[in-house]
N, C-alpha and C. Protein backbone atom coordinates (compact mmCIF):
# COMPACT_ATOMS: atom_id res chain seq x y z
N UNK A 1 1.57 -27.28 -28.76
CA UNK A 1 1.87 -26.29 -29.76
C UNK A 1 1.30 -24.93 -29.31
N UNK A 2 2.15 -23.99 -29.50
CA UNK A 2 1.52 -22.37 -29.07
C UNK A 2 0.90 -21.85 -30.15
N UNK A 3 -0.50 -21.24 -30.15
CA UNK A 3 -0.80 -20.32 -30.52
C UNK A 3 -0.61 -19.16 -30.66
N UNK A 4 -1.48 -18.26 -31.40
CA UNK A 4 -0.64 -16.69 -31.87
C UNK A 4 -1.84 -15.92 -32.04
N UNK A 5 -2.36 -15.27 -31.61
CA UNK A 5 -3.15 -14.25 -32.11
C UNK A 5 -2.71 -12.95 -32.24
N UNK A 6 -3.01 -12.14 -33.51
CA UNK A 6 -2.73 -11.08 -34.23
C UNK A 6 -3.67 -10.01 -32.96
N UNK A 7 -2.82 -8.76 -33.43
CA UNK A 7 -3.51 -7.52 -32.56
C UNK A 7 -5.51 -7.63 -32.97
N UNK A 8 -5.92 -7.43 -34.13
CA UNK A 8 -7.34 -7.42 -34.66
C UNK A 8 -7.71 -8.61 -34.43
N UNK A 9 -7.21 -10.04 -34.07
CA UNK A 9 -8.02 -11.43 -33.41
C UNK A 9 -7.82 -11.19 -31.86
N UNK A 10 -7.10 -10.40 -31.38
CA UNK A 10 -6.82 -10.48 -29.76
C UNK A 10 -7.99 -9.82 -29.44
N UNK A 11 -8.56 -8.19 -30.54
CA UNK A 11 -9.21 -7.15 -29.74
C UNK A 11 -10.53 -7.83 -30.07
N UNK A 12 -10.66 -8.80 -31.54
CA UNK A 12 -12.14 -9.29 -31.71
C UNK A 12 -12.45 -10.15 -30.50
N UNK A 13 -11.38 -11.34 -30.47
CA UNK A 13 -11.72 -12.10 -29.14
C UNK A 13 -12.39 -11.68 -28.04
N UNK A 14 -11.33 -10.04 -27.22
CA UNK A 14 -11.93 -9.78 -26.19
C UNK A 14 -12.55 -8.75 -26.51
N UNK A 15 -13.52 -8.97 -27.57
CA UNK A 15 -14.83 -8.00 -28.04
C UNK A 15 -14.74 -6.62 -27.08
N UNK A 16 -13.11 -5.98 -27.60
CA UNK A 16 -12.94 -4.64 -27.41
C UNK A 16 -12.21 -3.72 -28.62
N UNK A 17 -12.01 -2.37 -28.96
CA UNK A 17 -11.44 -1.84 -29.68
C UNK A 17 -9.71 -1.85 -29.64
N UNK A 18 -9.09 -1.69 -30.96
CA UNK A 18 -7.55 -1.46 -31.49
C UNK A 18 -7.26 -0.73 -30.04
N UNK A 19 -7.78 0.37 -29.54
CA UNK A 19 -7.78 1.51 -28.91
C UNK A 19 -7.12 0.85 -27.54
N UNK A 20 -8.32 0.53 -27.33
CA UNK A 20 -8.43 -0.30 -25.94
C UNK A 20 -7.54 -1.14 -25.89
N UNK A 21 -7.10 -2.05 -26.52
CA UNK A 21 -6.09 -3.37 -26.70
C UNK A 21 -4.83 -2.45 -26.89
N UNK A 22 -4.36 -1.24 -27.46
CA UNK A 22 -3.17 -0.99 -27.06
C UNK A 22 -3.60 -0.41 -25.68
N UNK A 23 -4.17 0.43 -25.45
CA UNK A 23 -4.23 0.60 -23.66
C UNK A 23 -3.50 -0.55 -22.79
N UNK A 24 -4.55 -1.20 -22.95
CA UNK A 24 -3.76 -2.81 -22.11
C UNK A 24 -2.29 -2.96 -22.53
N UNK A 25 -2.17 -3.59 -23.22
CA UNK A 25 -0.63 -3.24 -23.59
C UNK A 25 0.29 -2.23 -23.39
N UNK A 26 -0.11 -1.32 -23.16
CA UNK A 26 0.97 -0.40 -22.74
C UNK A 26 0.93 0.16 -21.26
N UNK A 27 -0.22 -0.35 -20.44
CA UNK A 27 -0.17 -0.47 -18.74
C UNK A 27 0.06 -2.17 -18.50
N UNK A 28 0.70 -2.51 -19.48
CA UNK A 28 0.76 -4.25 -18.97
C UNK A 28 0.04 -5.14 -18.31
N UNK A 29 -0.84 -4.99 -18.41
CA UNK A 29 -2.34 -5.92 -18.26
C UNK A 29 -2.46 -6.82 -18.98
N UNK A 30 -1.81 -6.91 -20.11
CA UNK A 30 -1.95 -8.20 -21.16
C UNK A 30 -0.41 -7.89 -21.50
N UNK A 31 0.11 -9.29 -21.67
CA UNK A 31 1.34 -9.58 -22.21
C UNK A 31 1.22 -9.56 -23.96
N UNK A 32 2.03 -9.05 -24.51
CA UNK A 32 2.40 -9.48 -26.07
C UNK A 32 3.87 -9.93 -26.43
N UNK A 33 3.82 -10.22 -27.82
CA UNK A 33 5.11 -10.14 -28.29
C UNK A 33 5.41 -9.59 -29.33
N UNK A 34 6.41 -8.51 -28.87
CA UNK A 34 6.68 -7.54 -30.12
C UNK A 34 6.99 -7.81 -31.65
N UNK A 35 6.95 -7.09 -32.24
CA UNK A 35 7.20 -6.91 -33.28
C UNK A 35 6.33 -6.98 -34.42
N UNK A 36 6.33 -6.91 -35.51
CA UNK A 36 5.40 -6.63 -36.85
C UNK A 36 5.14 -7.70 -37.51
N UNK A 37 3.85 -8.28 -37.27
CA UNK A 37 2.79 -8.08 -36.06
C UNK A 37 3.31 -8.25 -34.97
N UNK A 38 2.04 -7.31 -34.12
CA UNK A 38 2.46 -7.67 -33.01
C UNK A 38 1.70 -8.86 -32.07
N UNK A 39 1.81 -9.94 -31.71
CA UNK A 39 1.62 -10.66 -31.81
C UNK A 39 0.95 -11.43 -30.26
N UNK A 40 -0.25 -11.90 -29.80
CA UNK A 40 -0.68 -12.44 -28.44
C UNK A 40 -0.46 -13.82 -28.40
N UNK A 41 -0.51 -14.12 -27.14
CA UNK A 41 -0.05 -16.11 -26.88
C UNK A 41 -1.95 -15.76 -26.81
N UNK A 42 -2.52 -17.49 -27.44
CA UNK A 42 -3.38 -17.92 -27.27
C UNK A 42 -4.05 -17.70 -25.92
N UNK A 43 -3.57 -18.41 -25.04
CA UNK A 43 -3.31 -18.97 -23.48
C UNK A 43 -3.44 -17.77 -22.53
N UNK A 44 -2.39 -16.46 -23.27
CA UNK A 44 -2.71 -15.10 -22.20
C UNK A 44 -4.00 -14.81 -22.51
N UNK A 45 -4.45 -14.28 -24.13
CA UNK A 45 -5.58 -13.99 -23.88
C UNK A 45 -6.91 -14.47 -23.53
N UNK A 46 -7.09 -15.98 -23.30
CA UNK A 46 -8.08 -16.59 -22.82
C UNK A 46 -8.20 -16.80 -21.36
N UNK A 47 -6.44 -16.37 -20.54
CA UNK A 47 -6.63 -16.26 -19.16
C UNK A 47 -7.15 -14.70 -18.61
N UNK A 48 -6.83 -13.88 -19.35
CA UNK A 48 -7.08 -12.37 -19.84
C UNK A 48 -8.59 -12.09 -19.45
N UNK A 49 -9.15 -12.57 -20.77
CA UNK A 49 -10.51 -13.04 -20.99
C UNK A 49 -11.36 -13.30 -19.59
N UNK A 50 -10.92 -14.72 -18.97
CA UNK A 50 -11.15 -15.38 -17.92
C UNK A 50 -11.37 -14.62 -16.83
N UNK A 51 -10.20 -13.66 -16.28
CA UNK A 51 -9.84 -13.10 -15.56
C UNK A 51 -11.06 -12.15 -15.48
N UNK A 52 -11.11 -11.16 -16.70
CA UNK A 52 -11.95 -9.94 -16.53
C UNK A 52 -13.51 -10.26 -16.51
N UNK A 53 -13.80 -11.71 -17.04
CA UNK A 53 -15.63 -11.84 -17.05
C UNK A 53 -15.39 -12.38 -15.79
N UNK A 54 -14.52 -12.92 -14.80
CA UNK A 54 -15.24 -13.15 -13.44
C UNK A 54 -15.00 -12.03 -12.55
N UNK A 55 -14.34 -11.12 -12.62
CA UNK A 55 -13.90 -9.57 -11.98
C UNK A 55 -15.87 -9.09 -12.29
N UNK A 56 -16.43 -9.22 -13.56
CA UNK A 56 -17.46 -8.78 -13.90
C UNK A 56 -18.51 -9.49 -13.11
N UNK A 57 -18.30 -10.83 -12.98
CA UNK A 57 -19.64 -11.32 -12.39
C UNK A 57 -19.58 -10.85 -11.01
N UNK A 58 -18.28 -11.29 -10.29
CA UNK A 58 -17.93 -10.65 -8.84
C UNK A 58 -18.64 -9.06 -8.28
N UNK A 59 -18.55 -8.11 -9.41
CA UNK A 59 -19.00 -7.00 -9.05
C UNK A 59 -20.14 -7.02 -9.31
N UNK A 60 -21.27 -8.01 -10.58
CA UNK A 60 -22.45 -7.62 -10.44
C UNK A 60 -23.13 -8.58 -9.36
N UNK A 61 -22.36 -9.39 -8.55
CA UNK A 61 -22.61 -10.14 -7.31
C UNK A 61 -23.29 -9.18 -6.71
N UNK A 62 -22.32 -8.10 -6.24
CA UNK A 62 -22.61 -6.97 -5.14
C UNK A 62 -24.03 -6.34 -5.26
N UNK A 63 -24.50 -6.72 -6.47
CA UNK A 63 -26.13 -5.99 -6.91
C UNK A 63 -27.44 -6.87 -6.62
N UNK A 64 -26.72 -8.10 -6.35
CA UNK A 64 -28.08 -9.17 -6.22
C UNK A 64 -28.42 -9.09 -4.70
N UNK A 65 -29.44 -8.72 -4.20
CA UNK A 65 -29.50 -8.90 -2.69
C UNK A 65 -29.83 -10.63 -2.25
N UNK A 66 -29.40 -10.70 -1.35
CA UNK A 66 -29.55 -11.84 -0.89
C UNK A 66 -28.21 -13.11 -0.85
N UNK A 67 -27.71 -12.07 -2.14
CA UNK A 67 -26.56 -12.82 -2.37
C UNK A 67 -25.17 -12.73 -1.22
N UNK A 68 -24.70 -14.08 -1.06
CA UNK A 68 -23.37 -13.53 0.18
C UNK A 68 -22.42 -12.19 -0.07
N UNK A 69 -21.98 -11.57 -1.53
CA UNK A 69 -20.85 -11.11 -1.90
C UNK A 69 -22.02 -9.76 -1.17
N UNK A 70 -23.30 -9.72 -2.15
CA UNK A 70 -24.16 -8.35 -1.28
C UNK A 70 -24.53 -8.35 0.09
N UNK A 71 -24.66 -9.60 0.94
CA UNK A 71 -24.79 -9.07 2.30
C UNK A 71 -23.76 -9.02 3.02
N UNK A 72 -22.36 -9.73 2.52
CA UNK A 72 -20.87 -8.89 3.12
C UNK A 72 -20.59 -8.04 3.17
N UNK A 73 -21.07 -7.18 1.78
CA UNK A 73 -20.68 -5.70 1.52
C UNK A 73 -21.91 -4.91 2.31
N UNK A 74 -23.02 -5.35 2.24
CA UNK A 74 -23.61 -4.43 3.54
C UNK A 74 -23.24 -4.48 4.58
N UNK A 75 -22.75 -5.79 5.23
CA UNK A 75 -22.37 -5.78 6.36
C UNK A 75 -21.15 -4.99 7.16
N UNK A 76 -19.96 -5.06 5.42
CA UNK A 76 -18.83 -4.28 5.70
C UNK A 76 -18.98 -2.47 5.90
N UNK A 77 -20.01 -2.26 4.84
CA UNK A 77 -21.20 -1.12 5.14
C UNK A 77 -21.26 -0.27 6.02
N UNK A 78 -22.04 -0.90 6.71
CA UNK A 78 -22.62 -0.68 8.37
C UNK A 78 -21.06 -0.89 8.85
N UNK A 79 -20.14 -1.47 9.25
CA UNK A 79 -18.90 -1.60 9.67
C UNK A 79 -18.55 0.00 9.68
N UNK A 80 -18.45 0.86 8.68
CA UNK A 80 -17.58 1.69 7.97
C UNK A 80 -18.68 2.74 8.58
N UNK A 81 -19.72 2.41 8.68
CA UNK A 81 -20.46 3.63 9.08
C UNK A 81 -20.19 4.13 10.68
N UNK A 82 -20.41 2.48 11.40
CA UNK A 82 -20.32 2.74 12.62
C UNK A 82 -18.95 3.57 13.19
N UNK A 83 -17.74 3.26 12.47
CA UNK A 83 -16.37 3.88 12.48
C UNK A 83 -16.44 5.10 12.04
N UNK A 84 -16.86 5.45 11.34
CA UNK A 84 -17.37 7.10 11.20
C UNK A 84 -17.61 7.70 12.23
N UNK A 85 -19.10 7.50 12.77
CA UNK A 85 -19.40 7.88 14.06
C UNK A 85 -18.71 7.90 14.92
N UNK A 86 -18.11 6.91 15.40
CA UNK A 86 -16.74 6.86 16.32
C UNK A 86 -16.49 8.15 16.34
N UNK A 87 -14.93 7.86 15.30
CA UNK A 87 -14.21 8.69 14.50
C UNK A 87 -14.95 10.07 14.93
N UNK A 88 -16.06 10.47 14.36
CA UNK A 88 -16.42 12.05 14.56
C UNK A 88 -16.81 12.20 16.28
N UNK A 89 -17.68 11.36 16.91
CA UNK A 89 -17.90 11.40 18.64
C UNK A 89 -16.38 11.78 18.90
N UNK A 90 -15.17 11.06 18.72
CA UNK A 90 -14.24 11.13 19.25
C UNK A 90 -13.45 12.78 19.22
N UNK A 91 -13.90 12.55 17.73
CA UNK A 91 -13.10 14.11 17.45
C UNK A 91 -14.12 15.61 18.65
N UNK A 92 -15.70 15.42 18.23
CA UNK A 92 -16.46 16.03 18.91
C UNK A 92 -16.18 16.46 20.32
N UNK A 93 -15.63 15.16 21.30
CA UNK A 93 -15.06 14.75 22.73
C UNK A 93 -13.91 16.08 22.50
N UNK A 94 -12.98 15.67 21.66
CA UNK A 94 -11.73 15.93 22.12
C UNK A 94 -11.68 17.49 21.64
N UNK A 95 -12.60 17.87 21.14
CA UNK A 95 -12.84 19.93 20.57
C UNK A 95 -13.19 20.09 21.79
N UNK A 96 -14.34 19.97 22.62
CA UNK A 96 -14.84 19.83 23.83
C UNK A 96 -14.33 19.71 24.80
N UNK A 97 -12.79 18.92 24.75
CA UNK A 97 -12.42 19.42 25.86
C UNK A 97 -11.01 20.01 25.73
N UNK A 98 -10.70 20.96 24.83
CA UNK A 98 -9.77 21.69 24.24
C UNK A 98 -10.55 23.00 24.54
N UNK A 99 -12.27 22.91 24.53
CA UNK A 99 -12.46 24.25 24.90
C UNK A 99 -12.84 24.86 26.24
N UNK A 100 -12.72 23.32 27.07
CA UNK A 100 -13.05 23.73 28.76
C UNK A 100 -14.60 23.42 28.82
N UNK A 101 -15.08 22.85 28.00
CA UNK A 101 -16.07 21.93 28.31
C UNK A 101 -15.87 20.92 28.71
N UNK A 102 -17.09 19.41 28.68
CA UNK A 102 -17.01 18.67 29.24
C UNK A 102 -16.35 17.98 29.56
């Protein structure tokens, strides 16, 4: 059997504002079904739900040191730094010898 949640049980559920819950709805991030009321499947908003508290834990991963998600992202880090350097040595090289230097 399908469930139904009303716009004011969808936004209490995902303990956000009217405001916010049409936002979503109108960049299609959450599915509804139109009309007066307007009306949520059970099922979207608890995958909804699902979806955005592990997006949340995932990013406060990145804050725990020690943790794999934080020493990937340092590692990717340092990656991005070292390519910088590159990137600018290279450019540095190639002014240098555009001006009859080395």
């Amino acid at each position: 059997m399908i469930k139904f949640l009303t716009e004011a049980e969808t936004a209490k559920r995902l303990r956000i504002s009217g405001e916010q819950l049409k936002r979503l709805r109108l960049t299609r991030r959450i599915s509804y079904i139109p009309g007066r009321p307007l009306l949520f499947e059970f099922d979207d908003v608890e995958n909804f739900a699902a979806a955005r508290d592990e997006a949340k834990r995932a990013k406060a991963a990145l804050k725990v040191p020690g943790s794999p998600e934080y020493l990937e992202k340092k590692r990717h880090d340092v990656e991005v730094r070292h390519r910088m350097r590159i990137r600018v040595m290279m450019i540095h090289r190639e002014m240098a010898r555009k001006r009859g230097g080395k």
